[in-house]
PDB file of N, CA and C in Angstrom:
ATOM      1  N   UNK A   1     -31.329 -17.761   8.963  1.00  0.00           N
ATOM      2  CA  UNK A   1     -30.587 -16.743   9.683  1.00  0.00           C
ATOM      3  C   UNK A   1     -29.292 -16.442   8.918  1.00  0.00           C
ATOM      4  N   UNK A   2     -29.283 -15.394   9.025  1.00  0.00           N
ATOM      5  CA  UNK A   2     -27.915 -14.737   8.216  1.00  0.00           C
ATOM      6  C   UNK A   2     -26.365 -13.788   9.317  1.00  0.00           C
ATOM      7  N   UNK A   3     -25.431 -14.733   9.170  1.00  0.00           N
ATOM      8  CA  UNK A   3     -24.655 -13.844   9.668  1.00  0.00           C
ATOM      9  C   UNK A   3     -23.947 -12.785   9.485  1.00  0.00           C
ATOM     10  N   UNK A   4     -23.837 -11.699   9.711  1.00  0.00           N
ATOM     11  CA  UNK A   4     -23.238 -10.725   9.383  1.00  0.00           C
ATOM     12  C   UNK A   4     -22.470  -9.881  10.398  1.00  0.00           C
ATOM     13  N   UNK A   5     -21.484  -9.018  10.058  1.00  0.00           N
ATOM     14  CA  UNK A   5     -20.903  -8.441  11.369  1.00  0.00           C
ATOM     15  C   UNK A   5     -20.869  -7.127  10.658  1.00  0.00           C
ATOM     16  N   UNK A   6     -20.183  -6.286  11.216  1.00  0.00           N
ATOM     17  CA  UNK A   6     -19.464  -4.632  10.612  1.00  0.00           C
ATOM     18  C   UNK A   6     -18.221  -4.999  11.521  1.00  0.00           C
ATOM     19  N   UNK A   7     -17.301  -4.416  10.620  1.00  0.00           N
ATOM     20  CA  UNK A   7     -15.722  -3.992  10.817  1.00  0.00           C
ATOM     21  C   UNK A   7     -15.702  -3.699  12.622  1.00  0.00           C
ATOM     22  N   UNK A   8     -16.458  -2.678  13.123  1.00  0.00           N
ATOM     23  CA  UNK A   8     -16.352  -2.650  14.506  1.00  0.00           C
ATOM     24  C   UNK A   8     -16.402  -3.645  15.653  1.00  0.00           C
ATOM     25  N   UNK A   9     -17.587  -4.727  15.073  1.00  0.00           N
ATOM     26  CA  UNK A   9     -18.150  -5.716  15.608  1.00  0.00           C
ATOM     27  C   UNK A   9     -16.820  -6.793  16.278  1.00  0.00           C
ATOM     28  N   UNK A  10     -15.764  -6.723  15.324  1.00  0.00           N
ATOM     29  CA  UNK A  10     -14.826  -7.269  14.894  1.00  0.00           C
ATOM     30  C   UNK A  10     -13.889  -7.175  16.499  1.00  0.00           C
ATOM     31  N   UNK A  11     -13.276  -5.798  16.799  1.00  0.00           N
ATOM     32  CA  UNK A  11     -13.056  -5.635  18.136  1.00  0.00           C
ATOM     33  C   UNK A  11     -14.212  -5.427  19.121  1.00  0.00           C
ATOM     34  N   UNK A  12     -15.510  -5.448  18.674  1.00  0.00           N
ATOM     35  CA  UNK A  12     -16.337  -5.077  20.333  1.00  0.00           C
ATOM     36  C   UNK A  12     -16.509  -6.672  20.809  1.00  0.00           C
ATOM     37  N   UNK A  13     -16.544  -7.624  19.817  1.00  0.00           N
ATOM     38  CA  UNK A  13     -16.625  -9.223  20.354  1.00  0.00           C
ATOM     39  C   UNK A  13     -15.216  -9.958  20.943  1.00  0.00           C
ATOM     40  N   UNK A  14     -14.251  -8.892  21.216  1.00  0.00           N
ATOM     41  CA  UNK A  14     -13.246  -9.571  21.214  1.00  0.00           C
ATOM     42  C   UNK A  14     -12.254  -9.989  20.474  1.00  0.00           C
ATOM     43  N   UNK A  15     -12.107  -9.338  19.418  1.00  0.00           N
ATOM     44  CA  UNK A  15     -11.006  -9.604  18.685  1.00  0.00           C
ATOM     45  C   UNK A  15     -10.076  -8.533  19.064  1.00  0.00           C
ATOM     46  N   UNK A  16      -8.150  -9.079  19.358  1.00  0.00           N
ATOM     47  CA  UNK A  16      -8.007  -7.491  19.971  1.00  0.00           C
ATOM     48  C   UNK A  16      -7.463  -6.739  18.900  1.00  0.00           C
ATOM     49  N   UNK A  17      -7.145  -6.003  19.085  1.00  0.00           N
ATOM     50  CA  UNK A  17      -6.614  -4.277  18.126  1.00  0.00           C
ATOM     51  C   UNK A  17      -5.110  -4.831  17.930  1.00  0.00           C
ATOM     52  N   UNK A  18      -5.008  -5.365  16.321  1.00  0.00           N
ATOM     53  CA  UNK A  18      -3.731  -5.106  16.142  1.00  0.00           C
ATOM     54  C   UNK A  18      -3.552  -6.818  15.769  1.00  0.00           C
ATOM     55  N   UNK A  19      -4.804  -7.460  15.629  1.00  0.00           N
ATOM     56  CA  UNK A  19      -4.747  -9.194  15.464  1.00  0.00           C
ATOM     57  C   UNK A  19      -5.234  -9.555  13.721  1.00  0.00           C
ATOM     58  N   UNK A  20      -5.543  -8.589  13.854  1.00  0.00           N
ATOM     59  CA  UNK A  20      -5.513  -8.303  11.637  1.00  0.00           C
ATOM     60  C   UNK A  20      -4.171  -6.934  11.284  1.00  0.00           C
ATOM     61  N   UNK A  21      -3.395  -8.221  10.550  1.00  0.00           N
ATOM     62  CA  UNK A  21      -2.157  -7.662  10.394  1.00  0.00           C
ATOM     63  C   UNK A  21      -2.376  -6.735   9.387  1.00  0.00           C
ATOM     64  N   UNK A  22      -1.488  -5.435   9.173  1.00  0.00           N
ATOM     65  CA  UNK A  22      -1.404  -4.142   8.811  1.00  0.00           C
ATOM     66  C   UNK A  22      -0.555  -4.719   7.719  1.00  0.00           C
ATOM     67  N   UNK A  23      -0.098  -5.016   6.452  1.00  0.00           N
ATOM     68  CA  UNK A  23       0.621  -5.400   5.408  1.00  0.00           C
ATOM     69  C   UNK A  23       1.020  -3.975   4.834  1.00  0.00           C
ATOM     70  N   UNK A  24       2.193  -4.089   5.593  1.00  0.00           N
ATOM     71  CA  UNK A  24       3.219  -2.683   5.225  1.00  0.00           C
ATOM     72  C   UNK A  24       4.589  -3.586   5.127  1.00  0.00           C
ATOM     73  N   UNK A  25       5.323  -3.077   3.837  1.00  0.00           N
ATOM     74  CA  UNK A  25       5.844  -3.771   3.592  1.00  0.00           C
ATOM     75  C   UNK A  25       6.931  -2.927   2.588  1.00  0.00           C
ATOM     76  N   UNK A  26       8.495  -3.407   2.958  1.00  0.00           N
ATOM     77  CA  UNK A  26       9.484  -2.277   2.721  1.00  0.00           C
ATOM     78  C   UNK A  26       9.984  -2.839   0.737  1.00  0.00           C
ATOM     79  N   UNK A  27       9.838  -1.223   0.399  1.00  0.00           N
ATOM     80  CA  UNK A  27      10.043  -1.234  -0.904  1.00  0.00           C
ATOM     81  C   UNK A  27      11.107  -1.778  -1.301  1.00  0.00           C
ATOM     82  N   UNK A  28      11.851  -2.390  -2.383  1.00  0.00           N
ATOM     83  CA  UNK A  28      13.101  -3.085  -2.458  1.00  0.00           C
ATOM     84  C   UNK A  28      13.927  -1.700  -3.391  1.00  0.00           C
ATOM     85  N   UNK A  29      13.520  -1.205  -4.449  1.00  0.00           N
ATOM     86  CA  UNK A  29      14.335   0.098  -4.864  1.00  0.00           C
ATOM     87  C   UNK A  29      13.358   0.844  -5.889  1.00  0.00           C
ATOM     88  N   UNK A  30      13.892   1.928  -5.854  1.00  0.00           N
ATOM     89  CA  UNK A  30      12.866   2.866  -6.948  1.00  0.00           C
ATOM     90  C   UNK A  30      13.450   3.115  -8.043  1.00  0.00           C
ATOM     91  N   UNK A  31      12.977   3.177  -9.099  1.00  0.00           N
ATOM     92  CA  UNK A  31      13.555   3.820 -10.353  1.00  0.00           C
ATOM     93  C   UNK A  31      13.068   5.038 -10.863  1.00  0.00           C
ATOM     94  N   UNK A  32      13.639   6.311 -10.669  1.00  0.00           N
ATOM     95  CA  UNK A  32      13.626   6.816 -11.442  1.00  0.00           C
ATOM     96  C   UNK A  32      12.988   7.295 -12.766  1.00  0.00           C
ATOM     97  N   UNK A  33      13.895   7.142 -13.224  1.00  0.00           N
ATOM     98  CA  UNK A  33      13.685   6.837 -14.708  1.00  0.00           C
ATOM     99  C   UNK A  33      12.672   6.188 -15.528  1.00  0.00           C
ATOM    100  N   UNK A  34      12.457   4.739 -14.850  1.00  0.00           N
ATOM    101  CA  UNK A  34      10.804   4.167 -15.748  1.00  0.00           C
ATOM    102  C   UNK A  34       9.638   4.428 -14.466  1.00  0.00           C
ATOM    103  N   UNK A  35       9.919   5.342 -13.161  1.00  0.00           N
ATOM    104  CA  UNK A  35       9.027   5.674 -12.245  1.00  0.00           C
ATOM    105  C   UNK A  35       8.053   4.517 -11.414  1.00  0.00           C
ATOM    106  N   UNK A  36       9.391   3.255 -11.626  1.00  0.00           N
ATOM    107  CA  UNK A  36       9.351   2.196 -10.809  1.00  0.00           C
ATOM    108  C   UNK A  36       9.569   1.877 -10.058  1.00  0.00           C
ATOM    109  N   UNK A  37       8.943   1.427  -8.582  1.00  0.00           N
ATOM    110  CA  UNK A  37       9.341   0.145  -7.201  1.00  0.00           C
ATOM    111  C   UNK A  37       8.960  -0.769  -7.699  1.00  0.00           C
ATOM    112  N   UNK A  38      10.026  -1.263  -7.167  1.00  0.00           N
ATOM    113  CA  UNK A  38      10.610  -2.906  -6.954  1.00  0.00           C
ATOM    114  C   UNK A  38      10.265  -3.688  -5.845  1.00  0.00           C
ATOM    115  N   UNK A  39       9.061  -4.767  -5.747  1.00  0.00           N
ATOM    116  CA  UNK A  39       8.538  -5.110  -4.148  1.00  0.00           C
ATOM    117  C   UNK A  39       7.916  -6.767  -5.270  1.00  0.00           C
ATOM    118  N   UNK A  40       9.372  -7.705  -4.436  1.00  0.00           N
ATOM    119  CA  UNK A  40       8.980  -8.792  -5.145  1.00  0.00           C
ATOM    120  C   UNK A  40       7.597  -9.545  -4.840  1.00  0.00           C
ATOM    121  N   UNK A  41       6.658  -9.921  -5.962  1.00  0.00           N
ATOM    122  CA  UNK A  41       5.579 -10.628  -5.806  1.00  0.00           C
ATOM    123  C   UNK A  41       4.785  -9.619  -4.957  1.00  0.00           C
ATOM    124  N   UNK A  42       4.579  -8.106  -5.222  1.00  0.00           N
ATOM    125  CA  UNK A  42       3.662  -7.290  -4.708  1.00  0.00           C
ATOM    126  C   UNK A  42       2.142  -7.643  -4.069  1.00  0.00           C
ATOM    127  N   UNK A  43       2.034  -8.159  -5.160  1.00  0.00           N
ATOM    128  CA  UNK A  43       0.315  -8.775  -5.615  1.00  0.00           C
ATOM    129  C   UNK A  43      -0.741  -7.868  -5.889  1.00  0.00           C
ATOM    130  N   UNK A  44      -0.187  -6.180  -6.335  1.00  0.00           N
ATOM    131  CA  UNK A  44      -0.559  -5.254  -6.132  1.00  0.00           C
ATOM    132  C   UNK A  44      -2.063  -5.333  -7.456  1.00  0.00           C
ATOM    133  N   UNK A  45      -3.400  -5.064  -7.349  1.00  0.00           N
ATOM    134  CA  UNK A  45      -4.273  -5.151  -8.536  1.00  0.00           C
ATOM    135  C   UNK A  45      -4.405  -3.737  -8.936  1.00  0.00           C
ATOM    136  N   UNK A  46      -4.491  -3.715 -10.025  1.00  0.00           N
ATOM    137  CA  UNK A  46      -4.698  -2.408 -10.999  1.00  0.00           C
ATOM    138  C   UNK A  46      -5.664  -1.356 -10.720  1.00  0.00           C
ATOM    139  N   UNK A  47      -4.987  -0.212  -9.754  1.00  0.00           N
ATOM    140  CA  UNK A  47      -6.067   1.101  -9.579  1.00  0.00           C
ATOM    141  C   UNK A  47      -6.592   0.451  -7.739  1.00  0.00           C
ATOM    142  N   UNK A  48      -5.236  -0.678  -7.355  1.00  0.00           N
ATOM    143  CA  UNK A  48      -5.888  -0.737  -6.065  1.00  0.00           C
ATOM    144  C   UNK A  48      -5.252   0.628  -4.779  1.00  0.00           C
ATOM    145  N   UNK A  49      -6.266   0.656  -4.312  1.00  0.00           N
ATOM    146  CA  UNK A  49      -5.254   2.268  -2.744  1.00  0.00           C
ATOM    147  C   UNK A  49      -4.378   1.621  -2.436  1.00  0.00           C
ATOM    148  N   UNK A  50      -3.353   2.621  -2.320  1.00  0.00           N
ATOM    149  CA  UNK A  50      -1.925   1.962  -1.043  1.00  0.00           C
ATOM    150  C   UNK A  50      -2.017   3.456  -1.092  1.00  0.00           C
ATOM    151  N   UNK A  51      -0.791   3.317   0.234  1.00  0.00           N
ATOM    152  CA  UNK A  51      -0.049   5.087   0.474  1.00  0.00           C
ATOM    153  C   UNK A  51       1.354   4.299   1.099  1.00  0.00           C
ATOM    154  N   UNK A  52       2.095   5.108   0.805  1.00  0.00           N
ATOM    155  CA  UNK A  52       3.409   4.997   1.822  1.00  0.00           C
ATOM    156  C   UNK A  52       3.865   5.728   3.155  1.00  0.00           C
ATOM    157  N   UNK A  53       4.742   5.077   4.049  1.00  0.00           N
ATOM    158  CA  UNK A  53       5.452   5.869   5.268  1.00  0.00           C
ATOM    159  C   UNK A  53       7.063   5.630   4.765  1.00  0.00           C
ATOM    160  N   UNK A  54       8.345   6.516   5.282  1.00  0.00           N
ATOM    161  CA  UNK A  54       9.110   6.115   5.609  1.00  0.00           C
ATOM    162  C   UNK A  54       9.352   5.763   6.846  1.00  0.00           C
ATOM    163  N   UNK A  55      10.201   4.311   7.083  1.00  0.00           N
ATOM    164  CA  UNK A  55      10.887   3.872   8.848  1.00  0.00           C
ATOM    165  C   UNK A  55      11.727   4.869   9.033  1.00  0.00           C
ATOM    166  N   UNK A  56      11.671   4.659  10.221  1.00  0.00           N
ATOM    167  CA  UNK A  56      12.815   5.541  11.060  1.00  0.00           C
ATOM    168  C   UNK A  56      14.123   5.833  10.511  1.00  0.00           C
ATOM    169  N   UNK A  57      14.481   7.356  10.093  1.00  0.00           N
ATOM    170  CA  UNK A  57      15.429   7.274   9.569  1.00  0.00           C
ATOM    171  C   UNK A  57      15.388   7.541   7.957  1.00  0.00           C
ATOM    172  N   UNK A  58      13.920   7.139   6.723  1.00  0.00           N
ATOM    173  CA  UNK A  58      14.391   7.072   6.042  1.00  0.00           C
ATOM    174  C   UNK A  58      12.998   8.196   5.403  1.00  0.00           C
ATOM    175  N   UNK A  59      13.103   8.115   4.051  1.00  0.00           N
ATOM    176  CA  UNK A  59      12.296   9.660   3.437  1.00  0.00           C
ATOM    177  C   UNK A  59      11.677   8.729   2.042  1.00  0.00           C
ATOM    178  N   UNK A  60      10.375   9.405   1.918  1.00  0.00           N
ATOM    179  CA  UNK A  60       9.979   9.029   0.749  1.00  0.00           C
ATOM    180  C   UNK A  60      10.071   9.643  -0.709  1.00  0.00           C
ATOM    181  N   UNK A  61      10.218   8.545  -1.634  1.00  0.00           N
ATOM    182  CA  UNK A  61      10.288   9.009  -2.969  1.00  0.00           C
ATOM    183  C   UNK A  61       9.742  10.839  -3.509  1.00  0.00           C
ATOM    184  N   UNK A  62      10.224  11.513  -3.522  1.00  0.00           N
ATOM    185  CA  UNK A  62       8.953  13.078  -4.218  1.00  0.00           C
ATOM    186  C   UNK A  62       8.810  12.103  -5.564  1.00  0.00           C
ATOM    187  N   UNK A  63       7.377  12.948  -5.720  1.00  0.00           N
ATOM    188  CA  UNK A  63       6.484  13.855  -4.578  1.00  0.00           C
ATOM    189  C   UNK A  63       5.622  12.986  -3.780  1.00  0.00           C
ATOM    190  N   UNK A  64       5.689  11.450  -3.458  1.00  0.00           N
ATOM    191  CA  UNK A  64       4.955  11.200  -2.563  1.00  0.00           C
ATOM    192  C   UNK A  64       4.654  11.596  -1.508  1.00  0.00           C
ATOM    193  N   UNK A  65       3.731  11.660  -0.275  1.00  0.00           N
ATOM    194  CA  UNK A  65       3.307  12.236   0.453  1.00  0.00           C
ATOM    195  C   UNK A  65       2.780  11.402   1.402  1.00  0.00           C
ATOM    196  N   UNK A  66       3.404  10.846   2.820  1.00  0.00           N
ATOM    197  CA  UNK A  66       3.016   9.787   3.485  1.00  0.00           C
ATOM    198  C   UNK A  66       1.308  10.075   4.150  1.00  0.00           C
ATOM    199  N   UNK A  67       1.139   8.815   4.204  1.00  0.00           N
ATOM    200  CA  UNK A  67      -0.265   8.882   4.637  1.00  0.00           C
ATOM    201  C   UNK A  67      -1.681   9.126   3.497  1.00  0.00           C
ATOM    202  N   UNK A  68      -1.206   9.925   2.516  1.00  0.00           N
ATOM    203  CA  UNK A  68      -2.018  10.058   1.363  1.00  0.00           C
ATOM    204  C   UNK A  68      -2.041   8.560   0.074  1.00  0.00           C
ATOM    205  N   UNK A  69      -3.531   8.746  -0.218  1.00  0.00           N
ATOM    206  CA  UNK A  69      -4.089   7.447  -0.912  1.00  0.00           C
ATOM    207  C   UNK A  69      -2.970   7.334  -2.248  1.00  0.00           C
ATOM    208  N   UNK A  70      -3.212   6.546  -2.794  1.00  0.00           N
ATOM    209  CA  UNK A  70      -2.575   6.515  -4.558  1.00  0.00           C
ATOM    210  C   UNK A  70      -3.154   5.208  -5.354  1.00  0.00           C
ATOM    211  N   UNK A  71      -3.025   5.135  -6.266  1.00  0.00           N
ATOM    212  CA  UNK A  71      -3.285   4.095  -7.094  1.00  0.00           C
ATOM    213  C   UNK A  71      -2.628   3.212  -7.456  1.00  0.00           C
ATOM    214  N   UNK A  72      -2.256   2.022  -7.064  1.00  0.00           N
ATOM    215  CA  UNK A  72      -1.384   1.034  -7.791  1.00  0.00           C
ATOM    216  C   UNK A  72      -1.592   0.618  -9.606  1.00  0.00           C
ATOM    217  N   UNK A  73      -0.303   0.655 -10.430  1.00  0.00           N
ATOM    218  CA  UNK A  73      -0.199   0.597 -11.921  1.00  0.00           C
ATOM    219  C   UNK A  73       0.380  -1.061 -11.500  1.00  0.00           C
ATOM    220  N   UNK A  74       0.343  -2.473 -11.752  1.00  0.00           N
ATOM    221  CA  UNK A  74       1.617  -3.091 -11.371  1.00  0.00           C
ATOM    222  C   UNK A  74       2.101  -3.130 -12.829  1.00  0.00           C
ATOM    223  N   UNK A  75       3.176  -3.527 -13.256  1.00  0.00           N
ATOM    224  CA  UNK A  75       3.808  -3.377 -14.479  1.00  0.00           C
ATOM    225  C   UNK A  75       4.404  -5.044 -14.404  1.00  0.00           C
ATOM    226  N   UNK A  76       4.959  -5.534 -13.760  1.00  0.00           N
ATOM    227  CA  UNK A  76       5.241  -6.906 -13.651  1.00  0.00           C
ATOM    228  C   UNK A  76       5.091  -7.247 -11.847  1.00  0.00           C
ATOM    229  N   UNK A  77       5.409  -8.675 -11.900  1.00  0.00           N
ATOM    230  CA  UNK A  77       5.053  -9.095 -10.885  1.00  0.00           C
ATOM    231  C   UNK A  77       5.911  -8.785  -9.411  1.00  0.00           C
ATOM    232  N   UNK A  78       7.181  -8.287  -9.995  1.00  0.00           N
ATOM    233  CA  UNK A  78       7.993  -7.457  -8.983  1.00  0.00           C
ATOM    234  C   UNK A  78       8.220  -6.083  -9.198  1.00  0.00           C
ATOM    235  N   UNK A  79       7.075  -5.119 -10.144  1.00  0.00           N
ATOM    236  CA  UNK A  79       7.611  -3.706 -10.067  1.00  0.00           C
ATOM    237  C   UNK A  79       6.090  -3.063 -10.848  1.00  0.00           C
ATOM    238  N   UNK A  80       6.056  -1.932  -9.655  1.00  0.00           N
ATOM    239  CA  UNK A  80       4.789  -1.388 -10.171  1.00  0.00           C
ATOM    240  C   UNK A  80       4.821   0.303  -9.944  1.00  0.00           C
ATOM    241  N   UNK A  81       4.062   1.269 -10.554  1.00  0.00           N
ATOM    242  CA  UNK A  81       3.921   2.860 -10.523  1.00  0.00           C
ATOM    243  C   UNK A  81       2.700   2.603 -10.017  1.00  0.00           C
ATOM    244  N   UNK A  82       2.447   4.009  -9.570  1.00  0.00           N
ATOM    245  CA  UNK A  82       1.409   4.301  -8.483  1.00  0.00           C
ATOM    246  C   UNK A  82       1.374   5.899  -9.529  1.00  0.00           C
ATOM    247  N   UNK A  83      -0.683   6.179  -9.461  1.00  0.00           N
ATOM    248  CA  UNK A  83      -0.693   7.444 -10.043  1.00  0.00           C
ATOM    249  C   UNK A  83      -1.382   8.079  -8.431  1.00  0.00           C
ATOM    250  N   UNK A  84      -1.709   9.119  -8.974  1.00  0.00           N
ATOM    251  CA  UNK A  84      -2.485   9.966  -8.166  1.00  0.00           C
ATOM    252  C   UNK A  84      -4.053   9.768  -7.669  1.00  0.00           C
ATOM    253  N   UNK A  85      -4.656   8.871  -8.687  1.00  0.00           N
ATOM    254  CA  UNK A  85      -6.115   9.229  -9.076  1.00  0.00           C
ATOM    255  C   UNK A  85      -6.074   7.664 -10.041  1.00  0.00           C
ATOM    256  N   UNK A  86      -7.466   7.013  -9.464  1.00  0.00           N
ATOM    257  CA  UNK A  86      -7.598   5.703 -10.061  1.00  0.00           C
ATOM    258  C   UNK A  86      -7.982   6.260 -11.260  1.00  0.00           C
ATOM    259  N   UNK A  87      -6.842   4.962 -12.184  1.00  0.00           N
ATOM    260  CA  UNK A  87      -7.105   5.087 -13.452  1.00  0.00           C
ATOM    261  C   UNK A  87      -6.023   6.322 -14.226  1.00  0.00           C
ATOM    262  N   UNK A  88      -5.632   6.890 -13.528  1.00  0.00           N
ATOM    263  CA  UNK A  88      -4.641   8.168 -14.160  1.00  0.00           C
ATOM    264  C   UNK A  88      -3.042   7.622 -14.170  1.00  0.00           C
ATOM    265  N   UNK A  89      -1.926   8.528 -14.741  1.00  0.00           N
ATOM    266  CA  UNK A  89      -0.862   7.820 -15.609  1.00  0.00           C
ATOM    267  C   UNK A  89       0.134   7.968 -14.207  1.00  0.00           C
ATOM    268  N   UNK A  90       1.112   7.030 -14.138  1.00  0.00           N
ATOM    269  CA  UNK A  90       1.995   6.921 -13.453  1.00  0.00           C
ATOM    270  C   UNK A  90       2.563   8.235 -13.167  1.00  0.00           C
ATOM    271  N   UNK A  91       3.232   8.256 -11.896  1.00  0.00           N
ATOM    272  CA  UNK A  91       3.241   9.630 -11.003  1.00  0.00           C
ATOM    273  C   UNK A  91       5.030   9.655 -11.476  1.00  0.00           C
ATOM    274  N   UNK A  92       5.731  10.624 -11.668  1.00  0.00           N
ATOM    275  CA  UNK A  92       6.841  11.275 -12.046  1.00  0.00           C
ATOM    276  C   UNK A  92       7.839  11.226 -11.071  1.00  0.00           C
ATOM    277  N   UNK A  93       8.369   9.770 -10.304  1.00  0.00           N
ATOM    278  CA  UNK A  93       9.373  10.071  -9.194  1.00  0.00           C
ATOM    279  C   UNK A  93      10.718  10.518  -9.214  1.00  0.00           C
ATOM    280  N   UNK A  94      11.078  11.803  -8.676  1.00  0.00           N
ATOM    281  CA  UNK A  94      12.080  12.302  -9.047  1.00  0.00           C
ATOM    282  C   UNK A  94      13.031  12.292  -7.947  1.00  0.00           C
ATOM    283  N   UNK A  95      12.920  11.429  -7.033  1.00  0.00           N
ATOM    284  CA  UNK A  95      13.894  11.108  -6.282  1.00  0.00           C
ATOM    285  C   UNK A  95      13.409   9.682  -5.943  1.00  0.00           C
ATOM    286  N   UNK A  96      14.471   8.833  -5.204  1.00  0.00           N
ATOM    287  CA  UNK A  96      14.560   7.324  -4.479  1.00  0.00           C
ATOM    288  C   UNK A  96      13.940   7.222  -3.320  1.00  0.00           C
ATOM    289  N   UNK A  97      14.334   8.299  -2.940  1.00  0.00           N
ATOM    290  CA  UNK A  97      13.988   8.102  -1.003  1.00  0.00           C
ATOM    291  C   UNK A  97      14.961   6.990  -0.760  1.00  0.00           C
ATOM    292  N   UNK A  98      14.265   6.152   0.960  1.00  0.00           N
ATOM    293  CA  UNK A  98      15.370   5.683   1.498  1.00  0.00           C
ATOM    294  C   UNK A  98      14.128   5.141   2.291  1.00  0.00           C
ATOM    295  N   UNK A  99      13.968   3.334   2.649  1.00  0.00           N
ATOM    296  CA  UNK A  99      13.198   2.669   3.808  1.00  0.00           C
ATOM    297  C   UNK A  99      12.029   3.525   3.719  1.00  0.00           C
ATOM    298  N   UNK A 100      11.453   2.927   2.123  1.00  0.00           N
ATOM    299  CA  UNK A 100       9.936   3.699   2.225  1.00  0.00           C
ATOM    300  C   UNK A 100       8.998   1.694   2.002  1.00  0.00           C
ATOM    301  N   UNK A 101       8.160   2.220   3.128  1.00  0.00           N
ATOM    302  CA  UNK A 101       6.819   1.252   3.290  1.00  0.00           C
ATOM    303  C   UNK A 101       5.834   1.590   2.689  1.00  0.00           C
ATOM    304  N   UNK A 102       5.332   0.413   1.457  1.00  0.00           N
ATOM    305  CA  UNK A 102       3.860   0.189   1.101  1.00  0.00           C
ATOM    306  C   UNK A 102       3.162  -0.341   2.138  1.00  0.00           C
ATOM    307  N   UNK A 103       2.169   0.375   1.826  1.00  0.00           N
ATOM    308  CA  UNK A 103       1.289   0.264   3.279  1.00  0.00           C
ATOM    309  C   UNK A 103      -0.263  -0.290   2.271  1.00  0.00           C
ATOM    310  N   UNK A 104      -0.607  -1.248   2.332  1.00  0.00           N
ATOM    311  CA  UNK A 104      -2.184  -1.486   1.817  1.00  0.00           C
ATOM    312  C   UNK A 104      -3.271  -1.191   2.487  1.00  0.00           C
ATOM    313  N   UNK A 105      -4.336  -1.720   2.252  1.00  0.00           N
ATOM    314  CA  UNK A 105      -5.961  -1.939   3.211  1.00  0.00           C
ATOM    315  C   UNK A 105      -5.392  -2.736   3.973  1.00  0.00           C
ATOM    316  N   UNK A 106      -5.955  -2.892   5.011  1.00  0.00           N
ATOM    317  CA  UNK A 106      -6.084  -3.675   6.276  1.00  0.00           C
ATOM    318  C   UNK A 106      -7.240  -4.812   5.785  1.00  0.00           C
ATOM    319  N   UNK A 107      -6.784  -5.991   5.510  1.00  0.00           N
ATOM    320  CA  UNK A 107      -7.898  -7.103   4.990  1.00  0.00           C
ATOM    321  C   UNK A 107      -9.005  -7.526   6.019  1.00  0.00           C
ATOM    322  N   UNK A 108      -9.826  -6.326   6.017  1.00  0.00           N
ATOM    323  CA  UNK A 108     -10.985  -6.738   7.582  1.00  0.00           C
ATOM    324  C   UNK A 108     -11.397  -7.534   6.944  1.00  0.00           C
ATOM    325  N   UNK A 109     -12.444  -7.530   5.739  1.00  0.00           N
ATOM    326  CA  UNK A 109     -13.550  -8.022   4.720  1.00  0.00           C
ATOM    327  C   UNK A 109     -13.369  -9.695   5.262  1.00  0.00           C
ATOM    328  N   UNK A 110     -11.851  -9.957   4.791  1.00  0.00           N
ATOM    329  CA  UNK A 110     -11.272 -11.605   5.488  1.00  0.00           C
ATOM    330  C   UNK A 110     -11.356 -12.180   6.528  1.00  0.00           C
ATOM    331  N   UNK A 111     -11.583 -11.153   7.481  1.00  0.00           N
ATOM    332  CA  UNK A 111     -11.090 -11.190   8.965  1.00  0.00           C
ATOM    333  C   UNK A 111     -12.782 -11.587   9.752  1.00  0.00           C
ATOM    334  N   UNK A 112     -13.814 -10.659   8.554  1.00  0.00           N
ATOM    335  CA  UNK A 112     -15.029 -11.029   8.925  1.00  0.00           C
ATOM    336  C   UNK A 112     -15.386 -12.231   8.715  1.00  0.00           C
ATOM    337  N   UNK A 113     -15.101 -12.689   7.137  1.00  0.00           N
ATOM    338  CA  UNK A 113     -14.909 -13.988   6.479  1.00  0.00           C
ATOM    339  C   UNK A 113     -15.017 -15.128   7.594  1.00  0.00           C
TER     340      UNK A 113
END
């Protein structure tokens, strides 16, 4: 016998909504110039999805676009670019913003684990 579930299975057995944590997590600063955030020990892997939100109050880097996918570049272990399109060149940030959240996958895959 083989166990298996689907992602849904996950809340219809009782698991409740909101018990697999959402890993959003506030950027430490942007650069400019080498079109770098700063988010110590990211753990971000090469060409993995994130998107960002800003918190209350604050605005994201242009031209990011909250809610929309991107690609993680990491460049070191505390600073990584994000392109547009897996596999394509770091995205051109021409402003800082202010209390912008990396937002990842939601680790169900684990949660099924």
């Amino acid at each position: 016998m083989v166990d298996y579930c689907e992602p849904t299975d996950l809340y219809s057995f009782g698991l409740p909504r909101g018990a697999v944590r959402h890993p959003g997590r506030l950027v430490a600063a942007v650069d400019t110039s080498s079109n770098a955030m700063t988010l110590d020990v990211h753990g971000l892997a090469l060409n993995e999805p994130v998107s960002f939100r800003a918190e209350a109050g604050g605005s994201l880097p242009s031209p990011l676009v909250a809610g929309t996918d991107y690609y993680a570049i990491p460049l070191t272990d505390s600073a990584f670019s994000v392109a547009s399109s897996s596999g394509g060149s770091a995205l051109d940030l021409t402003t800082v913003g202010a209390r912008t959240l990396l937002i990842t996958r939601v680790p169900i895959a684990a949660a099924i684990s």
